[in-house]
C-alpha atoms as a PDB file:
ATOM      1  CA  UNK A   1    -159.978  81.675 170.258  1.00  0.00           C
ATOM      2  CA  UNK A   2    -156.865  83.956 169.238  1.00  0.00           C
ATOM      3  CA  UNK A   3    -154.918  84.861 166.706  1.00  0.00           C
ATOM      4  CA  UNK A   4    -155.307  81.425 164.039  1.00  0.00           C
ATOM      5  CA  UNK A   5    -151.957  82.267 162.496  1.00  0.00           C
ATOM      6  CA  UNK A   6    -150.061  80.988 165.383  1.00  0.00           C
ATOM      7  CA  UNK A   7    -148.281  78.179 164.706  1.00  0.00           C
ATOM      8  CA  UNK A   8    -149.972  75.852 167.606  1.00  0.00           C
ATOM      9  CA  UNK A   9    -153.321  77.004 165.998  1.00  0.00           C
ATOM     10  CA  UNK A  10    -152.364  76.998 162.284  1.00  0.00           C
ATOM     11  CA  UNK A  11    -151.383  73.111 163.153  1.00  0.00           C
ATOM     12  CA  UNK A  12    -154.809  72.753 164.616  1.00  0.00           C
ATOM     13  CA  UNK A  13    -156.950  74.168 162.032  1.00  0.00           C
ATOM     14  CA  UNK A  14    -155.016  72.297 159.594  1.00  0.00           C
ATOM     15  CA  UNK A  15    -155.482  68.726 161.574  1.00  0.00           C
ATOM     16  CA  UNK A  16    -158.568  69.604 161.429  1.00  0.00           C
ATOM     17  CA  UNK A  17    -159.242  70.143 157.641  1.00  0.00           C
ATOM     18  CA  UNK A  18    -157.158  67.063 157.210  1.00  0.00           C
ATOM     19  CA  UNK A  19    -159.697  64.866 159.445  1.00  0.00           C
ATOM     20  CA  UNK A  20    -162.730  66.418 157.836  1.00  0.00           C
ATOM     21  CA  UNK A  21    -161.983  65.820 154.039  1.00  0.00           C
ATOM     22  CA  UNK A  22    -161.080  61.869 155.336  1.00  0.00           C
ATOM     23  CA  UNK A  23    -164.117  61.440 157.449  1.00  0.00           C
ATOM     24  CA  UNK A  24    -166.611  63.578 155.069  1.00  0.00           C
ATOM     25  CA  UNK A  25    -165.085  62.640 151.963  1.00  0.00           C
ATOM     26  CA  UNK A  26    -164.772  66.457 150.826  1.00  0.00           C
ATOM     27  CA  UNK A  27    -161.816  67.733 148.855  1.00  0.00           C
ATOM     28  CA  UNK A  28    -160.089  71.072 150.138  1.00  0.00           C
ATOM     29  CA  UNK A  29    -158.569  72.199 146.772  1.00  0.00           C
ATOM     30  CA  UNK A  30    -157.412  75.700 148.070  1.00  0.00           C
ATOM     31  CA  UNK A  31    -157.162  76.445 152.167  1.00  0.00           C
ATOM     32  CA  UNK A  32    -155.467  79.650 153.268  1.00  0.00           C
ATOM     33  CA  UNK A  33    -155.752  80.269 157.332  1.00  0.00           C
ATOM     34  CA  UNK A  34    -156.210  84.160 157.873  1.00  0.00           C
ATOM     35  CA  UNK A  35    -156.090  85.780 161.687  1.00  0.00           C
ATOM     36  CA  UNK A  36    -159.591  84.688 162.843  1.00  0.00           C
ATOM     37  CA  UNK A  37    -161.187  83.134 160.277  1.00  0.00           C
ATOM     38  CA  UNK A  38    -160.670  80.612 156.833  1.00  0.00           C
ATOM     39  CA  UNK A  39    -161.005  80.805 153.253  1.00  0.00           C
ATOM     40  CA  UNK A  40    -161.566  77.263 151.784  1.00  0.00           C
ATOM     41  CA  UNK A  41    -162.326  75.568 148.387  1.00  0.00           C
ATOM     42  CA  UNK A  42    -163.980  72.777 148.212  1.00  0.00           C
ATOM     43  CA  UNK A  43    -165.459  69.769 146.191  1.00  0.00           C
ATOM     44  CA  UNK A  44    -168.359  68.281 147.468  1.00  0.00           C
ATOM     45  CA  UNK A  45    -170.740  65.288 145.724  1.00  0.00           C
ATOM     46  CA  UNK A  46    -173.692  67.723 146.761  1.00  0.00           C
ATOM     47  CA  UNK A  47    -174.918  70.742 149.038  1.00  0.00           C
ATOM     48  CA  UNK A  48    -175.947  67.932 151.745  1.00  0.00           C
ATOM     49  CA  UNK A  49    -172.686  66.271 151.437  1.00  0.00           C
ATOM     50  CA  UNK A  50    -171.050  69.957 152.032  1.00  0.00           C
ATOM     51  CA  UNK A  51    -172.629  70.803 154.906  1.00  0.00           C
ATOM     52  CA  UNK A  52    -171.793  67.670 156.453  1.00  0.00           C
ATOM     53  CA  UNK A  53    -168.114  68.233 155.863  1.00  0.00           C
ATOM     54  CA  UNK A  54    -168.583  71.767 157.347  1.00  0.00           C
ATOM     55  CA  UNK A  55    -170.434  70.864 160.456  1.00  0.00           C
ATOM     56  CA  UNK A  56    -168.246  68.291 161.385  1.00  0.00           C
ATOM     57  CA  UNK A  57    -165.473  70.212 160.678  1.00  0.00           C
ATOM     58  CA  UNK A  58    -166.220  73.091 162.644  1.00  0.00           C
ATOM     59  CA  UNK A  59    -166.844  71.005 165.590  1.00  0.00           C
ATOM     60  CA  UNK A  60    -163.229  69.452 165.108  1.00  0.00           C
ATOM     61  CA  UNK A  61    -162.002  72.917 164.737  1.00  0.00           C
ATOM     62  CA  UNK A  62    -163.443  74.207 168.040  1.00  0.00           C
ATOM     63  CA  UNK A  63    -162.533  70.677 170.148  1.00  0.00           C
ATOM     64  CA  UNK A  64    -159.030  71.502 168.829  1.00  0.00           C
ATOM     65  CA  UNK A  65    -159.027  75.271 169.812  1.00  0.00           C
ATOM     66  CA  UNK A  66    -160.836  74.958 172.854  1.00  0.00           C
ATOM     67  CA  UNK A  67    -158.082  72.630 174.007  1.00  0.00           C
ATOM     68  CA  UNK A  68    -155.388  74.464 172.730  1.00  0.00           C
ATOM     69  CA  UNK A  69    -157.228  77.301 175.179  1.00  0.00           C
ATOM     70  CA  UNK A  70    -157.634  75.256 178.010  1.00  0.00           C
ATOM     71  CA  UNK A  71    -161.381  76.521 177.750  1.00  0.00           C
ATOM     72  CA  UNK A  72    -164.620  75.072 176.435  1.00  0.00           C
ATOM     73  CA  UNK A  73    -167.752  76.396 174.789  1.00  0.00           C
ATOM     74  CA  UNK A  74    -168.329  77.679 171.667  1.00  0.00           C
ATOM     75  CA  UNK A  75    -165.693  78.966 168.900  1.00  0.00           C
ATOM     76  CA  UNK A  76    -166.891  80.100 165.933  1.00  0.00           C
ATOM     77  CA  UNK A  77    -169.010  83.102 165.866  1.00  0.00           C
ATOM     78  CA  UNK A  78    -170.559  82.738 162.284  1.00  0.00           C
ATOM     79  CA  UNK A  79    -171.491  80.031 159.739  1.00  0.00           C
ATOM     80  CA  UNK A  80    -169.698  79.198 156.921  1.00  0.00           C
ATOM     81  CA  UNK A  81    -170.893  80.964 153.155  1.00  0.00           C
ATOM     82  CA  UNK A  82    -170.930  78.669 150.373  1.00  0.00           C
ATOM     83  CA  UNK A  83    -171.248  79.566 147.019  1.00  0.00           C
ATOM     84  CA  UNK A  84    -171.069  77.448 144.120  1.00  0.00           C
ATOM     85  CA  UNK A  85    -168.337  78.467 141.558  1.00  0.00           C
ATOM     86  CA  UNK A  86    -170.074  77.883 138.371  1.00  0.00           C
ATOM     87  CA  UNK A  87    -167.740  79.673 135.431  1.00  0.00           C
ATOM     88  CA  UNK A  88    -163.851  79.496 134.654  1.00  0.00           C
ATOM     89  CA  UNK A  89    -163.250  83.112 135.485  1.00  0.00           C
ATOM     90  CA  UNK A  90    -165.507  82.806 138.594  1.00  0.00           C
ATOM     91  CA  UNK A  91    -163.209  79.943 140.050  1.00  0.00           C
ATOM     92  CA  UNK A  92    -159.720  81.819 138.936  1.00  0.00           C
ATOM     93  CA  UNK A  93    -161.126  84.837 140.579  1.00  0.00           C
ATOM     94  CA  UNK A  94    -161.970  82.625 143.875  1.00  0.00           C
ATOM     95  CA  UNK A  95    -158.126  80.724 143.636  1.00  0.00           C
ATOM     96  CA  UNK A  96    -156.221  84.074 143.058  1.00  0.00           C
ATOM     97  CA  UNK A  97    -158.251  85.051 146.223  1.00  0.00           C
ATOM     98  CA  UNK A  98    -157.856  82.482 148.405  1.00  0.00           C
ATOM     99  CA  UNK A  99    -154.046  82.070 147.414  1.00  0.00           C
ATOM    100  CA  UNK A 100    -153.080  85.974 147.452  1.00  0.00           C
ATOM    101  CA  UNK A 101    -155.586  86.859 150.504  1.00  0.00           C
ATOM    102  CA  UNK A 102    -152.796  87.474 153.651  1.00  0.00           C
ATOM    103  CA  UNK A 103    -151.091  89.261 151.183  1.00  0.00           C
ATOM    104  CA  UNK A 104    -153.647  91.821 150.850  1.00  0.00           C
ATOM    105  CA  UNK A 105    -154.754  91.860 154.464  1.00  0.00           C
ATOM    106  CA  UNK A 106    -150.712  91.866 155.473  1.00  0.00           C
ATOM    107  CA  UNK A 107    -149.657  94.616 157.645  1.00  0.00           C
ATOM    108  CA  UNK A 108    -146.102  94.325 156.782  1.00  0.00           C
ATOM    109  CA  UNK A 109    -144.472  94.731 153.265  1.00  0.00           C
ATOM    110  CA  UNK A 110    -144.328  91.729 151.307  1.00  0.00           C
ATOM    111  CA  UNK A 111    -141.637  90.329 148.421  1.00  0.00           C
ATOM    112  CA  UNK A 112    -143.211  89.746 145.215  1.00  0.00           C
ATOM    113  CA  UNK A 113    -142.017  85.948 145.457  1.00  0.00           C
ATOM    114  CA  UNK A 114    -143.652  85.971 149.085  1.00  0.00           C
ATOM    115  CA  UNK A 115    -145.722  82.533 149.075  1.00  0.00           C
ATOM    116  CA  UNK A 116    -147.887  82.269 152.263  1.00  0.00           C
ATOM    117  CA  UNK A 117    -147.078  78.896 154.302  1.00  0.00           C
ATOM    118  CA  UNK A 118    -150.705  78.738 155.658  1.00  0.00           C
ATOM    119  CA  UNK A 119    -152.353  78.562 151.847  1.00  0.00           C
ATOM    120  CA  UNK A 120    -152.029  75.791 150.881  1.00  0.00           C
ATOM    121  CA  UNK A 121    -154.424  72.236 149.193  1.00  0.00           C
ATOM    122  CA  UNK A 122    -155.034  68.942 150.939  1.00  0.00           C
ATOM    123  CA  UNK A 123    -156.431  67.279 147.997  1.00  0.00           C
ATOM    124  CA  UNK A 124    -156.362  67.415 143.717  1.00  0.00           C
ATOM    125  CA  UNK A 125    -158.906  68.750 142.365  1.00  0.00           C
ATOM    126  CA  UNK A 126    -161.589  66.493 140.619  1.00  0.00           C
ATOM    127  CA  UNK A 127    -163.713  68.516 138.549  1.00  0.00           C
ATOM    128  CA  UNK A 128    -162.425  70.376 135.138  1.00  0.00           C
ATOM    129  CA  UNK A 129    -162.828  73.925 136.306  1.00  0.00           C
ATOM    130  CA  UNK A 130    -160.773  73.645 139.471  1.00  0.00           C
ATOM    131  CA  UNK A 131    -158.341  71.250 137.392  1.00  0.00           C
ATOM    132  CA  UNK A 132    -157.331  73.296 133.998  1.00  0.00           C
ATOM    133  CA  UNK A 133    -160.820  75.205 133.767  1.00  0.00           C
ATOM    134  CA  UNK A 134    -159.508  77.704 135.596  1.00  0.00           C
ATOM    135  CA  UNK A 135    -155.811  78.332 134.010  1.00  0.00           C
ATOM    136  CA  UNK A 136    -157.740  79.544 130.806  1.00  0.00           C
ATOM    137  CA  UNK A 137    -159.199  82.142 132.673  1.00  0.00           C
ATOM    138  CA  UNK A 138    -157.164  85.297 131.114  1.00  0.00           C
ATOM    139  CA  UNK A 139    -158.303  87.122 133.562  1.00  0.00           C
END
């Protein structure tokens, strides 16, 4: 599969996440592409509606890899985790995570201004915890 920060691949995965909230109807709030694999927030309707979104979008993910490759067959080794964020300091725990997580896995010394290019949000956030819930969070 390679290295998913490259920017062919980073396009790719994007595309991809892109496609799957249109077609699934899911909201990625928070996305941040690491070397081989994703972090991802997301609002769903329901659990059903959720894995849906994540089935289809892994298959768009591997079509879009595999091509890249020039190879076919399967991509991604493991299933996605989902776990429902269910308290303000739980979901500010899970942004700062998602947002700051190539910073801690970097290799390199970072600014303190550094803001990674591949974390990013395809969609607002609908529900109060992921829109201000959150901010209260202290800490």
């Amino acid at each position: 599969m390679g290295y998913l920060r490259a920017y062919s691949r980073a396009r790719a995965v994007e595309q991809a996440l892109r496609e799957a909230c249109k077609r699934f109807g899911v909201r990625v709030v928070h996305y941040t592409i690491q070397g081989m694999h994703l972090h991802l927030i997301v609002e769903a309707e329901d659990a059903r509606a959720l894995a849906r979104a994540m089935q289809g979008l892994c298959i768009r993910l591997a079509k879009r890899l595999n091509a890249l490759a020039r190879r076919h067959g399967r991509v991604l080794v493991d299933r996605y985790h989902a776990h429902a964020l269910r308290s303000r300091r739980e979901v500010a725990n899970a942004v700062r995570y998602v947002l700051d997580n190539y910073r801690h896995h970097a290799r390199e010394h970072l600014p303190r201004n550094f803001r990674d290019s591949l974390s990013s949000s395809l969609a607002e956030p609908k529900t109060w915890l992921l829109t201000i819930g959150w901010r209260l969070e202290s800490g």
